[in-house]
PDB file of N, CA and C in Angstrom:
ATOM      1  N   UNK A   1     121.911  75.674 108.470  1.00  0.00           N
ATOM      2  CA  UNK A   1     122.858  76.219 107.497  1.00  0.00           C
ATOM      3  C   UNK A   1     123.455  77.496 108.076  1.00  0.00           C
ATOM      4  N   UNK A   2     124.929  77.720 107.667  1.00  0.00           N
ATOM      5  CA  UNK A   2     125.309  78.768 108.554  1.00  0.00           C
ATOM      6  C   UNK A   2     125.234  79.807 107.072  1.00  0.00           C
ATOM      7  N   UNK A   3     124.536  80.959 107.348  1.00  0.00           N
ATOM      8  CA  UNK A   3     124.226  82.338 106.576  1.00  0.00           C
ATOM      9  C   UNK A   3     125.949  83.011 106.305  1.00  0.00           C
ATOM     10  N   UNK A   4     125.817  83.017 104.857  1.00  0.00           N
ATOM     11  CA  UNK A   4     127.325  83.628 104.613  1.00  0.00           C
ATOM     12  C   UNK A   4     127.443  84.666 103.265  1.00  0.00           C
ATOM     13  N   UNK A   5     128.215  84.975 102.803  1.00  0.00           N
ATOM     14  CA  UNK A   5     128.279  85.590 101.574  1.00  0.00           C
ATOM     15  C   UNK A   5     127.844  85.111 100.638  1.00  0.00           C
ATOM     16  N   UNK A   6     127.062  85.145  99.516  1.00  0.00           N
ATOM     17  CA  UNK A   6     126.589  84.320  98.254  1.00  0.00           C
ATOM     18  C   UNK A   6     127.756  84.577  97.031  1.00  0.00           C
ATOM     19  N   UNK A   7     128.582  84.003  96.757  1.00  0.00           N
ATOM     20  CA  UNK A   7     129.281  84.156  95.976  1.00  0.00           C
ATOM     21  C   UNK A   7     129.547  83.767  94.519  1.00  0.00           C
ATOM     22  N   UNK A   8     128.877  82.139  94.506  1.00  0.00           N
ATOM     23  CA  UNK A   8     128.989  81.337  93.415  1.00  0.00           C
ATOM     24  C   UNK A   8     127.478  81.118  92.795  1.00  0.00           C
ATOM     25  N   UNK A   9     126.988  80.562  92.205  1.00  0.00           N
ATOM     26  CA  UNK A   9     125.943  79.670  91.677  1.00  0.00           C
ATOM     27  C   UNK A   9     125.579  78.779  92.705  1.00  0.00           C
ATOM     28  N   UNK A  10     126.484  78.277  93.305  1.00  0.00           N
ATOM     29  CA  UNK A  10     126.363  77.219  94.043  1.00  0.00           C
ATOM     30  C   UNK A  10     125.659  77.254  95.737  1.00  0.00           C
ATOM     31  N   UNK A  11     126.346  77.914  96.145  1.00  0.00           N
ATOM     32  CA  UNK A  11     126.166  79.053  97.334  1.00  0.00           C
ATOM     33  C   UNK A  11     124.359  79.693  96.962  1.00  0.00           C
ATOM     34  N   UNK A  12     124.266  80.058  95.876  1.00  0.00           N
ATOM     35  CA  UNK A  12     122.811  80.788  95.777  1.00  0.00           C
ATOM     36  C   UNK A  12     121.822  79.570  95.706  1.00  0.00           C
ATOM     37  N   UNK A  13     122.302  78.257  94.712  1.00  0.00           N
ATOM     38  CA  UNK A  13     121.136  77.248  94.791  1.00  0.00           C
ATOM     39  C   UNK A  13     120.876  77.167  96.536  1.00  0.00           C
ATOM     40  N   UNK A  14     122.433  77.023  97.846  1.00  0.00           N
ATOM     41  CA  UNK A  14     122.300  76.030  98.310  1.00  0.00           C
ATOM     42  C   UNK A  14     121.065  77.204  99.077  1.00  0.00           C
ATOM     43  N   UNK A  15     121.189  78.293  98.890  1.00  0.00           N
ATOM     44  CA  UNK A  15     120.719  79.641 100.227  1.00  0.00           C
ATOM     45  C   UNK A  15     118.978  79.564  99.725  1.00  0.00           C
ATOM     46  N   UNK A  16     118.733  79.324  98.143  1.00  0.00           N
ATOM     47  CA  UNK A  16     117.740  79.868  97.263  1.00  0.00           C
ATOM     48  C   UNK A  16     117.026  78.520  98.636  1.00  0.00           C
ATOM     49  N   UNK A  17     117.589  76.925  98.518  1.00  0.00           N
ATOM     50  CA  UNK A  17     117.036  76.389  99.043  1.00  0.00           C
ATOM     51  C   UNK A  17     116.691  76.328 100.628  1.00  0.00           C
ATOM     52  N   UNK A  18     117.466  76.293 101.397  1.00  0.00           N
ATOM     53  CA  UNK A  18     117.249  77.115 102.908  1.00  0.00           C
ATOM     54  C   UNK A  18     116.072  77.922 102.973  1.00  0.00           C
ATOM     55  N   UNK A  19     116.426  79.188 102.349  1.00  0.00           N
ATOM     56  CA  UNK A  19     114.814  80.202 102.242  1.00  0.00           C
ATOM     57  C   UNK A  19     114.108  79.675 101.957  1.00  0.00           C
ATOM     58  N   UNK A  20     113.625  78.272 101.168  1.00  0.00           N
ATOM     59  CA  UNK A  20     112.798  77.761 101.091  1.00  0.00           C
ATOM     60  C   UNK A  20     112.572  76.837 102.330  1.00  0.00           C
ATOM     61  N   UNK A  21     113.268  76.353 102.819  1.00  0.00           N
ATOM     62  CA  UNK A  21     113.098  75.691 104.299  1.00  0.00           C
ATOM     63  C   UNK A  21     112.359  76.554 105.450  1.00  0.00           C
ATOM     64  N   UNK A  22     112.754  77.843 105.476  1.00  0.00           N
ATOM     65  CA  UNK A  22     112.602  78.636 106.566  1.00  0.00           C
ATOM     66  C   UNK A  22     111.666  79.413 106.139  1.00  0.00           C
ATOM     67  N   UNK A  23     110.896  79.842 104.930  1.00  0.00           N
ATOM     68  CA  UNK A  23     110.418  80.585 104.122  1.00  0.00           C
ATOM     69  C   UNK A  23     109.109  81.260 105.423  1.00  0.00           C
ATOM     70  N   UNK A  24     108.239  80.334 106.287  1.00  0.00           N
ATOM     71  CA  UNK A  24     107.488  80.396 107.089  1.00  0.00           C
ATOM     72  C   UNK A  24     107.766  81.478 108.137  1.00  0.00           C
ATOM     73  N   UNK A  25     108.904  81.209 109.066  1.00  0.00           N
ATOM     74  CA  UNK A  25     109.188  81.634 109.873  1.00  0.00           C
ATOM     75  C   UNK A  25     108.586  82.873 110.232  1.00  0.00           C
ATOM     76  N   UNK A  26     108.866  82.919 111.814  1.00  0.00           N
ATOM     77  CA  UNK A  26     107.762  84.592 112.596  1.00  0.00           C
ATOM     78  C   UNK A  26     108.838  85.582 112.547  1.00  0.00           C
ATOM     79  N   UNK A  27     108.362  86.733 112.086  1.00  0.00           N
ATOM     80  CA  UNK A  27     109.382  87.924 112.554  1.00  0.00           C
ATOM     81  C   UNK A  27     109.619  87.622 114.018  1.00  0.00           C
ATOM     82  N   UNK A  28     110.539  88.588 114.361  1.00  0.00           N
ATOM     83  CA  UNK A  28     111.270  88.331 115.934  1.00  0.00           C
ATOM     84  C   UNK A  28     111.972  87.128 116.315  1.00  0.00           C
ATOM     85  N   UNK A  29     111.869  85.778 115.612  1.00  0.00           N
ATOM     86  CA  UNK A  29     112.651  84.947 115.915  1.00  0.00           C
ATOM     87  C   UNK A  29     113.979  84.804 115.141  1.00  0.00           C
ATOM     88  N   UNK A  30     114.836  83.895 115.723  1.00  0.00           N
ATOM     89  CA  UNK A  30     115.892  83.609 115.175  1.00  0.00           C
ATOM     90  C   UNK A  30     116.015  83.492 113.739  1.00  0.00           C
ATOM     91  N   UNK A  31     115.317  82.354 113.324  1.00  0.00           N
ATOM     92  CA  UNK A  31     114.809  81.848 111.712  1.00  0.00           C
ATOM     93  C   UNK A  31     114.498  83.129 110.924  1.00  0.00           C
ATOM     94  N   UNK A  32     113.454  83.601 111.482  1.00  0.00           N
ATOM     95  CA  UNK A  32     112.704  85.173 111.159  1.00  0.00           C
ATOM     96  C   UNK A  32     113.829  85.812 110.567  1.00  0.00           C
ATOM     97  N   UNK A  33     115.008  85.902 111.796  1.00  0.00           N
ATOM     98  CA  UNK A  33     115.572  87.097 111.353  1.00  0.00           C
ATOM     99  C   UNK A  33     116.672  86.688 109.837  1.00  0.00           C
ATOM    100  N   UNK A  34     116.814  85.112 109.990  1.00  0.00           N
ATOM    101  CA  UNK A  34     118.308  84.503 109.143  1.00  0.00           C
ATOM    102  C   UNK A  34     117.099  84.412 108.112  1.00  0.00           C
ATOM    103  N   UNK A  35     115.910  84.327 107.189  1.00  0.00           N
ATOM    104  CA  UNK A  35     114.994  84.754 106.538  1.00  0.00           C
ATOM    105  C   UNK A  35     115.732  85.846 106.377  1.00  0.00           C
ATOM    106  N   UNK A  36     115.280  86.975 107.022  1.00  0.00           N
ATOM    107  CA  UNK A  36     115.582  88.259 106.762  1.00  0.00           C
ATOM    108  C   UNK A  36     116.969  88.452 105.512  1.00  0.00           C
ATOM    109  N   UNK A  37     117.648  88.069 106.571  1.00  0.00           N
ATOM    110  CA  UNK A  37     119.152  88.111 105.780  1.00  0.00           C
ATOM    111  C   UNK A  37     119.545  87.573 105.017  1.00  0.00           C
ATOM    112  N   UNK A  38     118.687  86.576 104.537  1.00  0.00           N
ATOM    113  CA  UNK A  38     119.237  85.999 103.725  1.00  0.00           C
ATOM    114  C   UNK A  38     118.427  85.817 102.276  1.00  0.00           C
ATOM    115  N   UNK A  39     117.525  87.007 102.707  1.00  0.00           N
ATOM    116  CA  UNK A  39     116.991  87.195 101.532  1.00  0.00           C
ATOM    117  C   UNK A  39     117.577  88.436 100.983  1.00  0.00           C
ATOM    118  N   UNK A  40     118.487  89.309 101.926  1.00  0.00           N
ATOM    119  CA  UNK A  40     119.087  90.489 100.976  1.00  0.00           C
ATOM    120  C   UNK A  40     120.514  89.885 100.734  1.00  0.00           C
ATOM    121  N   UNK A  41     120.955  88.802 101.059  1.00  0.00           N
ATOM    122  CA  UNK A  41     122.067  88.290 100.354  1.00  0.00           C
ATOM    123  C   UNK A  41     121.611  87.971  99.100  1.00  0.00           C
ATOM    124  N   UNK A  42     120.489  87.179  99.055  1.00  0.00           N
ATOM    125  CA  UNK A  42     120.192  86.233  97.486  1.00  0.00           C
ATOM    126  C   UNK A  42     119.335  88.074  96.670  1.00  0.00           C
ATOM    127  N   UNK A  43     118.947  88.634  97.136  1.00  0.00           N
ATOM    128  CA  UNK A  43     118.480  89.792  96.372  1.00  0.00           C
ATOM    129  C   UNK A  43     120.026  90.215  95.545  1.00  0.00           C
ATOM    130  N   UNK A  44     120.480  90.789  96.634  1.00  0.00           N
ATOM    131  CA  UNK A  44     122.135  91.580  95.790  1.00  0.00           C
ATOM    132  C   UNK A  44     122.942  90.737  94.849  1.00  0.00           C
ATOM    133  N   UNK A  45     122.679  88.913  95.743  1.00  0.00           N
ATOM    134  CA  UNK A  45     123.320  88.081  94.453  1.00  0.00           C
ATOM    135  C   UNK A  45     122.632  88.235  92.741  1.00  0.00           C
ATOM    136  N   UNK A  46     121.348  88.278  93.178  1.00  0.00           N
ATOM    137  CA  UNK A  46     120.423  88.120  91.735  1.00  0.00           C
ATOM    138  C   UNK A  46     120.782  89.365  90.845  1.00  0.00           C
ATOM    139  N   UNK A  47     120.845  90.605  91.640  1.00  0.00           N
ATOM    140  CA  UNK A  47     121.130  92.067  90.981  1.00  0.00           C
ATOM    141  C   UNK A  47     122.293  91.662  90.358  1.00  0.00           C
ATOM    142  N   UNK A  48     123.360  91.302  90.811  1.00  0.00           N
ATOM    143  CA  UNK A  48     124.274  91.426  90.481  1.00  0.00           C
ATOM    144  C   UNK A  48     124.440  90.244  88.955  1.00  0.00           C
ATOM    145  N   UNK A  49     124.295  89.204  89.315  1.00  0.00           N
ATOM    146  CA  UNK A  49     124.077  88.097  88.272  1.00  0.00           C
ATOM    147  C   UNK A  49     122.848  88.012  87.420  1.00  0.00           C
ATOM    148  N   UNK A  50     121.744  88.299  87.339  1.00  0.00           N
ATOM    149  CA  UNK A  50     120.705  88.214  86.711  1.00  0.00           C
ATOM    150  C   UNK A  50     119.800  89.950  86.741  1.00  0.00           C
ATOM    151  N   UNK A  51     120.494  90.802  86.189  1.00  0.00           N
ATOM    152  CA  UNK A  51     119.873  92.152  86.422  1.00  0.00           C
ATOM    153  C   UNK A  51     118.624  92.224  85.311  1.00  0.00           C
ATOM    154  N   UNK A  52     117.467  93.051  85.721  1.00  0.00           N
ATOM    155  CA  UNK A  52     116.544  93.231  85.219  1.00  0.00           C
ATOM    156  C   UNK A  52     116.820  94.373  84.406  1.00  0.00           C
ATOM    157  N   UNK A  53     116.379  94.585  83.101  1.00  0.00           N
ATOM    158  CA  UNK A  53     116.621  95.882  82.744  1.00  0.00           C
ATOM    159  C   UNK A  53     115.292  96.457  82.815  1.00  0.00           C
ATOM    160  N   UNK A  54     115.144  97.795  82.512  1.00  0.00           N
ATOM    161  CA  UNK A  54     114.206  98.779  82.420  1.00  0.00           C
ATOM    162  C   UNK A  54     113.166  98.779  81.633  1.00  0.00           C
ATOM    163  N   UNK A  55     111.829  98.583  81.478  1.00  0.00           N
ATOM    164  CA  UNK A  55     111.071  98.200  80.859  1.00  0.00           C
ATOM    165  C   UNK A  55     111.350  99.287  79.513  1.00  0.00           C
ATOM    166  N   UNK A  56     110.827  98.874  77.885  1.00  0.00           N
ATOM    167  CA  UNK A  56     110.790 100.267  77.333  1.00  0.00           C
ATOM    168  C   UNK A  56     109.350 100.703  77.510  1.00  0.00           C
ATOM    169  N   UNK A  57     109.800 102.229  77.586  1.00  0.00           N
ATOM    170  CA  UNK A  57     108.478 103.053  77.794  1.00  0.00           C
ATOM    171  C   UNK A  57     107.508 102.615  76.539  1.00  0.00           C
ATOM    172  N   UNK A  58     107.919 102.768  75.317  1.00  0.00           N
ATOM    173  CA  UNK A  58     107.104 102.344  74.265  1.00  0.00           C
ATOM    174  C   UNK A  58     106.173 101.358  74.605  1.00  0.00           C
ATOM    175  N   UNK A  59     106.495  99.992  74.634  1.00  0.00           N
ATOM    176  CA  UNK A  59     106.306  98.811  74.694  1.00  0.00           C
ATOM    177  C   UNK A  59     105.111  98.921  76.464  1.00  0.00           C
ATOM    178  N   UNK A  60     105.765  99.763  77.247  1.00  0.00           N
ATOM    179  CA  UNK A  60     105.334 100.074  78.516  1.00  0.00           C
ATOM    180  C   UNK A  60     104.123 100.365  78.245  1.00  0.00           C
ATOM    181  N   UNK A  61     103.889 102.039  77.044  1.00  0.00           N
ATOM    182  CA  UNK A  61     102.584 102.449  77.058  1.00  0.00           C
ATOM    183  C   UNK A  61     101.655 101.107  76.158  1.00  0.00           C
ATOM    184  N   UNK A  62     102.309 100.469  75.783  1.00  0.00           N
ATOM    185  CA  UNK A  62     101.527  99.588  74.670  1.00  0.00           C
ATOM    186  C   UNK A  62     100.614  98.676  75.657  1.00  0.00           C
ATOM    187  N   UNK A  63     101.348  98.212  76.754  1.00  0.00           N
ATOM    188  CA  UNK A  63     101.178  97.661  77.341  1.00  0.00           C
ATOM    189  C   UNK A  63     100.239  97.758  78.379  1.00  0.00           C
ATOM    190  N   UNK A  64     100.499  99.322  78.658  1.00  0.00           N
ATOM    191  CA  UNK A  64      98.953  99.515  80.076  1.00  0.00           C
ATOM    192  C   UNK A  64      97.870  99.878  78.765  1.00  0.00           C
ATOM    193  N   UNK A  65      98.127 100.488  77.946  1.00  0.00           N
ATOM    194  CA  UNK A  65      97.002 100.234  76.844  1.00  0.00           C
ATOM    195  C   UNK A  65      95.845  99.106  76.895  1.00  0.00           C
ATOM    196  N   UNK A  66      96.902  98.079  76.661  1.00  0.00           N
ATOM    197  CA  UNK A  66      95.818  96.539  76.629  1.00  0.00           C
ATOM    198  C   UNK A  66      95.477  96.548  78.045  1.00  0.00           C
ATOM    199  N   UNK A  67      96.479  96.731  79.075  1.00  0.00           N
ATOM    200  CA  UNK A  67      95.677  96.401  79.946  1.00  0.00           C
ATOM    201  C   UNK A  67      94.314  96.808  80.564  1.00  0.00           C
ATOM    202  N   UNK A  68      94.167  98.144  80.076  1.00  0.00           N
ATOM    203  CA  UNK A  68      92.330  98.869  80.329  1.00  0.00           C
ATOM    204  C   UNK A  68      91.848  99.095  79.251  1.00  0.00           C
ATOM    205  N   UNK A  69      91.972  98.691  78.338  1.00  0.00           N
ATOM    206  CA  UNK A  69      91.105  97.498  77.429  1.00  0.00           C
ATOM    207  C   UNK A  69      90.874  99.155  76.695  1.00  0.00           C
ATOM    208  N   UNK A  70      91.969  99.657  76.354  1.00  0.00           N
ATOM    209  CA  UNK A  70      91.960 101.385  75.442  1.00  0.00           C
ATOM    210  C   UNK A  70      92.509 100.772  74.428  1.00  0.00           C
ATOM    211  N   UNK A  71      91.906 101.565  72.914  1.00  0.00           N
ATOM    212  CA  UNK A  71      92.861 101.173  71.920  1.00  0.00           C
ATOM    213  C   UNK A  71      93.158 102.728  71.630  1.00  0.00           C
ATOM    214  N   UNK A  72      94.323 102.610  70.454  1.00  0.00           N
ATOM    215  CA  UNK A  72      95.135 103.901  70.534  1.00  0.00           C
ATOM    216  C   UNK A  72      93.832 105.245  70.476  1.00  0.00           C
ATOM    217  N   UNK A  73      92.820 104.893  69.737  1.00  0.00           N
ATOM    218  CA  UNK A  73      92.046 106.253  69.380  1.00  0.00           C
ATOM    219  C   UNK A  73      91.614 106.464  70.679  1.00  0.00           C
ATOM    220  N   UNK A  74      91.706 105.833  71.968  1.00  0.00           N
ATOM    221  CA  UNK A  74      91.106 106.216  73.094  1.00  0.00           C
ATOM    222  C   UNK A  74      92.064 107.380  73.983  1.00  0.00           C
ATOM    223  N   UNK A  75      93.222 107.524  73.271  1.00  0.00           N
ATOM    224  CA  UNK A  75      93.730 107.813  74.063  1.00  0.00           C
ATOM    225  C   UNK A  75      95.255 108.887  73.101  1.00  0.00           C
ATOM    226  N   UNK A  76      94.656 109.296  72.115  1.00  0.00           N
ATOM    227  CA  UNK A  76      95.022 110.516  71.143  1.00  0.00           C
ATOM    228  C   UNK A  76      95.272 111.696  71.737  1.00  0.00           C
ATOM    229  N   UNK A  77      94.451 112.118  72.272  1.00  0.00           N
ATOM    230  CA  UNK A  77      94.333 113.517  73.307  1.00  0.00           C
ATOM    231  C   UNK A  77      95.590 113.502  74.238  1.00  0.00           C
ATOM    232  N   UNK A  78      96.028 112.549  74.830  1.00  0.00           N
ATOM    233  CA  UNK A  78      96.996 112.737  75.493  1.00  0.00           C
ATOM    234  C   UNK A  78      98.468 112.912  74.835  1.00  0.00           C
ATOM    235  N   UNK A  79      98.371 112.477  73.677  1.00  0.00           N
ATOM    236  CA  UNK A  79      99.427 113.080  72.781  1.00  0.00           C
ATOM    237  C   UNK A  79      99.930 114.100  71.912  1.00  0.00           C
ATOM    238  N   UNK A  80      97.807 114.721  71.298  1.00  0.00           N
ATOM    239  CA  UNK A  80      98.042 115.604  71.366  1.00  0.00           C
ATOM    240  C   UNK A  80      97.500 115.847  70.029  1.00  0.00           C
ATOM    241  N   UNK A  81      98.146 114.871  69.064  1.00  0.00           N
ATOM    242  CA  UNK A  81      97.093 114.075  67.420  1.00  0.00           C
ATOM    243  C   UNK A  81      97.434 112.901  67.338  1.00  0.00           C
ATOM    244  N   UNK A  82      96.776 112.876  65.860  1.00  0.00           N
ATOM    245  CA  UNK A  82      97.313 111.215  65.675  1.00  0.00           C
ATOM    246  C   UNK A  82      98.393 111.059  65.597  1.00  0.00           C
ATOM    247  N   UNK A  83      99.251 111.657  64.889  1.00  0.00           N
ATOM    248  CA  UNK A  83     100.243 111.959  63.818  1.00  0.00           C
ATOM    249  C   UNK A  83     101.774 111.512  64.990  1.00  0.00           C
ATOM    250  N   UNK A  84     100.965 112.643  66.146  1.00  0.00           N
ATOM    251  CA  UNK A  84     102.249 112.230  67.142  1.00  0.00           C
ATOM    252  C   UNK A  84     102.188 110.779  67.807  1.00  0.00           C
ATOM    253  N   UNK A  85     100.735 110.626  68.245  1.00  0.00           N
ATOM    254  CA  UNK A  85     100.625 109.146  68.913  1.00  0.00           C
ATOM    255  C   UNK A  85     101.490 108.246  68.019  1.00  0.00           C
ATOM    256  N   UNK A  86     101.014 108.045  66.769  1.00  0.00           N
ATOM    257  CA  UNK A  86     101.466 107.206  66.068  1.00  0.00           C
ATOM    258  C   UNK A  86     103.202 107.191  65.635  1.00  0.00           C
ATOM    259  N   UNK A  87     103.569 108.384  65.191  1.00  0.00           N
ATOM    260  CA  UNK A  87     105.130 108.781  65.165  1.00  0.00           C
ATOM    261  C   UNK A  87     106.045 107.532  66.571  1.00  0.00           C
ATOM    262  N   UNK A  88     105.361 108.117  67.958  1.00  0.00           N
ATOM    263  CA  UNK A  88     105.715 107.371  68.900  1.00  0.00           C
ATOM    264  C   UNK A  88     105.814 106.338  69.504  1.00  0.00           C
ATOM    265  N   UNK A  89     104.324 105.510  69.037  1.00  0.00           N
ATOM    266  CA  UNK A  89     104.265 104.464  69.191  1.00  0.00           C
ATOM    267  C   UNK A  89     104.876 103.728  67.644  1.00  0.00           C
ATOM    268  N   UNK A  90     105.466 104.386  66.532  1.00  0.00           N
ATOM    269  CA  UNK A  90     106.178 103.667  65.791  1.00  0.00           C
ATOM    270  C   UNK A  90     107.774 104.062  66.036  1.00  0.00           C
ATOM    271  N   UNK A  91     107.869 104.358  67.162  1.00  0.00           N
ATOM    272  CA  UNK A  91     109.211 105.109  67.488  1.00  0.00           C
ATOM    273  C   UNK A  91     110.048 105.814  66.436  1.00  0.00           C
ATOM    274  N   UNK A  92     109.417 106.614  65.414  1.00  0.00           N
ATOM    275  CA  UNK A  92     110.040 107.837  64.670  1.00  0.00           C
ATOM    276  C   UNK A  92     110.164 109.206  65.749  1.00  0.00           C
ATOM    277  N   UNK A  93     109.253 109.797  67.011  1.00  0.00           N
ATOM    278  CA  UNK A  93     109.545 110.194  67.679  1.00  0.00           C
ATOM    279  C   UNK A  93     109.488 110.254  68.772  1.00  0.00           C
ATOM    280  N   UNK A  94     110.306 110.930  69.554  1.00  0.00           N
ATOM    281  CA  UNK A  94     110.608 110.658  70.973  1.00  0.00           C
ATOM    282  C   UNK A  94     109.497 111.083  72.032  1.00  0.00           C
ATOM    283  N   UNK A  95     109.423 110.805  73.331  1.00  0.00           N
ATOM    284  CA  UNK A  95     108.033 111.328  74.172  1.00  0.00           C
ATOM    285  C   UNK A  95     109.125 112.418  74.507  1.00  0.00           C
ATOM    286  N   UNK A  96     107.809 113.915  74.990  1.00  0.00           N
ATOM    287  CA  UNK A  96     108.161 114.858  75.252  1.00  0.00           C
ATOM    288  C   UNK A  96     107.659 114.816  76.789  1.00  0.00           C
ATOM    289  N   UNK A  97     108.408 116.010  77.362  1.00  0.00           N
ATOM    290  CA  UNK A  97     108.282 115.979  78.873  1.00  0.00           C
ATOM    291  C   UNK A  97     106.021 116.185  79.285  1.00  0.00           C
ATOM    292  N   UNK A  98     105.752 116.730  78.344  1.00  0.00           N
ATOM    293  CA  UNK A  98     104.841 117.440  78.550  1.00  0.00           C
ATOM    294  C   UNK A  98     103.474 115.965  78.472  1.00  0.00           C
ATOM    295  N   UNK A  99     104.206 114.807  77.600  1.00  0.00           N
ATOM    296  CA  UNK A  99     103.155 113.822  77.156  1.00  0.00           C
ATOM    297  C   UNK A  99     103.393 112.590  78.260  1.00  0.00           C
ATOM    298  N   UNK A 100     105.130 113.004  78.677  1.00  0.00           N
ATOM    299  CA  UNK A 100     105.542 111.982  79.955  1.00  0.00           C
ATOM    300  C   UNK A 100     104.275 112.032  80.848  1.00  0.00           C
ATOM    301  N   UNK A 101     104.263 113.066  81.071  1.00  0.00           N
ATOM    302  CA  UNK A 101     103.679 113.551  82.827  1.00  0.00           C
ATOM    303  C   UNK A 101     102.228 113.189  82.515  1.00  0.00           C
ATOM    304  N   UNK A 102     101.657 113.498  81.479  1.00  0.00           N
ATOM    305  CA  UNK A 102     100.048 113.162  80.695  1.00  0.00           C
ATOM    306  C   UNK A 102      99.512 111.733  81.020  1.00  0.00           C
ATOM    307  N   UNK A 103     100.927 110.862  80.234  1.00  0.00           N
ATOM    308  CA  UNK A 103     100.508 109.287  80.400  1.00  0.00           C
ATOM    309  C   UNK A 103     100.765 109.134  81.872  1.00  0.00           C
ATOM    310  N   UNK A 104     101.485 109.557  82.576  1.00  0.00           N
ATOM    311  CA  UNK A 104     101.803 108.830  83.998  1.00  0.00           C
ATOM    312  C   UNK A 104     100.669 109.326  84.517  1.00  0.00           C
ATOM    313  N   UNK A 105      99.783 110.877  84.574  1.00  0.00           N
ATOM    314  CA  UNK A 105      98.698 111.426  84.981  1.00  0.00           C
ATOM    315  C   UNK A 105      97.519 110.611  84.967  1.00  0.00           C
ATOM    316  N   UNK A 106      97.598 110.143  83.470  1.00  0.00           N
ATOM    317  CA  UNK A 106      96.242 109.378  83.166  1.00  0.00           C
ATOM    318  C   UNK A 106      96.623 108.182  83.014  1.00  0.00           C
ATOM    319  N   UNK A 107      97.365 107.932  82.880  1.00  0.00           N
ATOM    320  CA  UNK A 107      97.430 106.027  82.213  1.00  0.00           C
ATOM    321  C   UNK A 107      98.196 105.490  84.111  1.00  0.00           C
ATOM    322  N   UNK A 108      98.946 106.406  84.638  1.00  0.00           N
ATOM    323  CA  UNK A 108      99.487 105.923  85.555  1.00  0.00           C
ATOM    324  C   UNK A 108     100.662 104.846  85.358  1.00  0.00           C
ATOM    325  N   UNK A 109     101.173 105.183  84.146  1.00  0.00           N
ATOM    326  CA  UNK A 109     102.728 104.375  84.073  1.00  0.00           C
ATOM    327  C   UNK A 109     103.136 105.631  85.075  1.00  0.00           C
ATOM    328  N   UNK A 110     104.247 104.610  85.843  1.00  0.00           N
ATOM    329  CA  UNK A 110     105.456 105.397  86.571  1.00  0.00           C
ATOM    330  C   UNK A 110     106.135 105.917  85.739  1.00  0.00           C
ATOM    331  N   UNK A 111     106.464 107.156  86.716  1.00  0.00           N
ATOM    332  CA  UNK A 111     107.588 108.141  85.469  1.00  0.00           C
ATOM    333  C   UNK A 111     109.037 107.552  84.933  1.00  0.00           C
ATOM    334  N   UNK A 112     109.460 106.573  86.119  1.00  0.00           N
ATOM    335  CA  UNK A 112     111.509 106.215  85.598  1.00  0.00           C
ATOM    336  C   UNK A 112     110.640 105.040  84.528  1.00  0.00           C
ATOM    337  N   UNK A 113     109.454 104.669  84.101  1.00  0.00           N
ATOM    338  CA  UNK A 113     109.081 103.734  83.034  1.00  0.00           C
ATOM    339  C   UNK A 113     109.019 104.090  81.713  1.00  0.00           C
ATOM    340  N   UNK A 114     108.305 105.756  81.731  1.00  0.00           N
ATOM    341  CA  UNK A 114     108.382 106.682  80.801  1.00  0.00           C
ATOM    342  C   UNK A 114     109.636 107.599  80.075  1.00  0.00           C
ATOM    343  N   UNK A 115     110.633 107.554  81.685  1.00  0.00           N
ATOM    344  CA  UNK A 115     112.148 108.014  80.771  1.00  0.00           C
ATOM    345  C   UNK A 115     113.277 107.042  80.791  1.00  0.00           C
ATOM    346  N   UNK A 116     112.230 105.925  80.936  1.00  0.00           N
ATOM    347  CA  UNK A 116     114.194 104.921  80.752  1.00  0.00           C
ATOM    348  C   UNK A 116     114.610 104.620  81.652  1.00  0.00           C
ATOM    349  N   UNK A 117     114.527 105.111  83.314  1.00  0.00           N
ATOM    350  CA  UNK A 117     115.379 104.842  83.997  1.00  0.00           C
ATOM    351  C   UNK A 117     115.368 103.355  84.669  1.00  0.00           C
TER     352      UNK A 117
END
């Protein structure tokens, strides 16, 4: 297959499938390298046509929550009381810079997860 611009739907099935042909290939070789490239063609196609948005932080902290098996009272202190945990996790109020840096400290959400970006 000759490696070209991804432009259509069509173009991305035919490339999505190729990378799957070549998917193996050794760095340093030829294949290797049209791999290479042609996985930042189908990357920029996908950005562009199928963009991911930004996780919400809310939903984010809810989320590494379950995942280490904390329920909210485990993890009060980092907000500061209940009153605020709960405000936030019912989104009446907003996270402050001071509780950002807390959860990313301790819970280890990334920070652009905590402001949106």
């Amino acid at each position: 297959m000759k490696i070209k611009v991804i432009k259509t739907k069509k173009d991305y099935e035919k490339a999505i499938k190729f990378l799957e042909e070549i998917f193996d290939s050794q760095p340093g070789t030829i294949e290797g390298d049209e791999l290479e490239l042609l996985s930042v063609l189908i990357e920029k196609y996908e950005d562009e046509h199928y963009p991911i948005s930004p996780p919400d932080p809310v939903e984010a902290i809810k989320f590494r929550l379950e995942q280490l098996g904390y329920e909210q009272k485990d993890v009060i202190n980092i907000f500061g009381n209940k009153n605020r945990m709960n405000g936030i996790l019912k989104r009446k109020q907003k996270l402050n810079l001071e509780i950002v840096r807390d959860l990313h400290k301790t819970l280890h959400i990334p920070l652009a997860t905590l402001v949106g970006v």
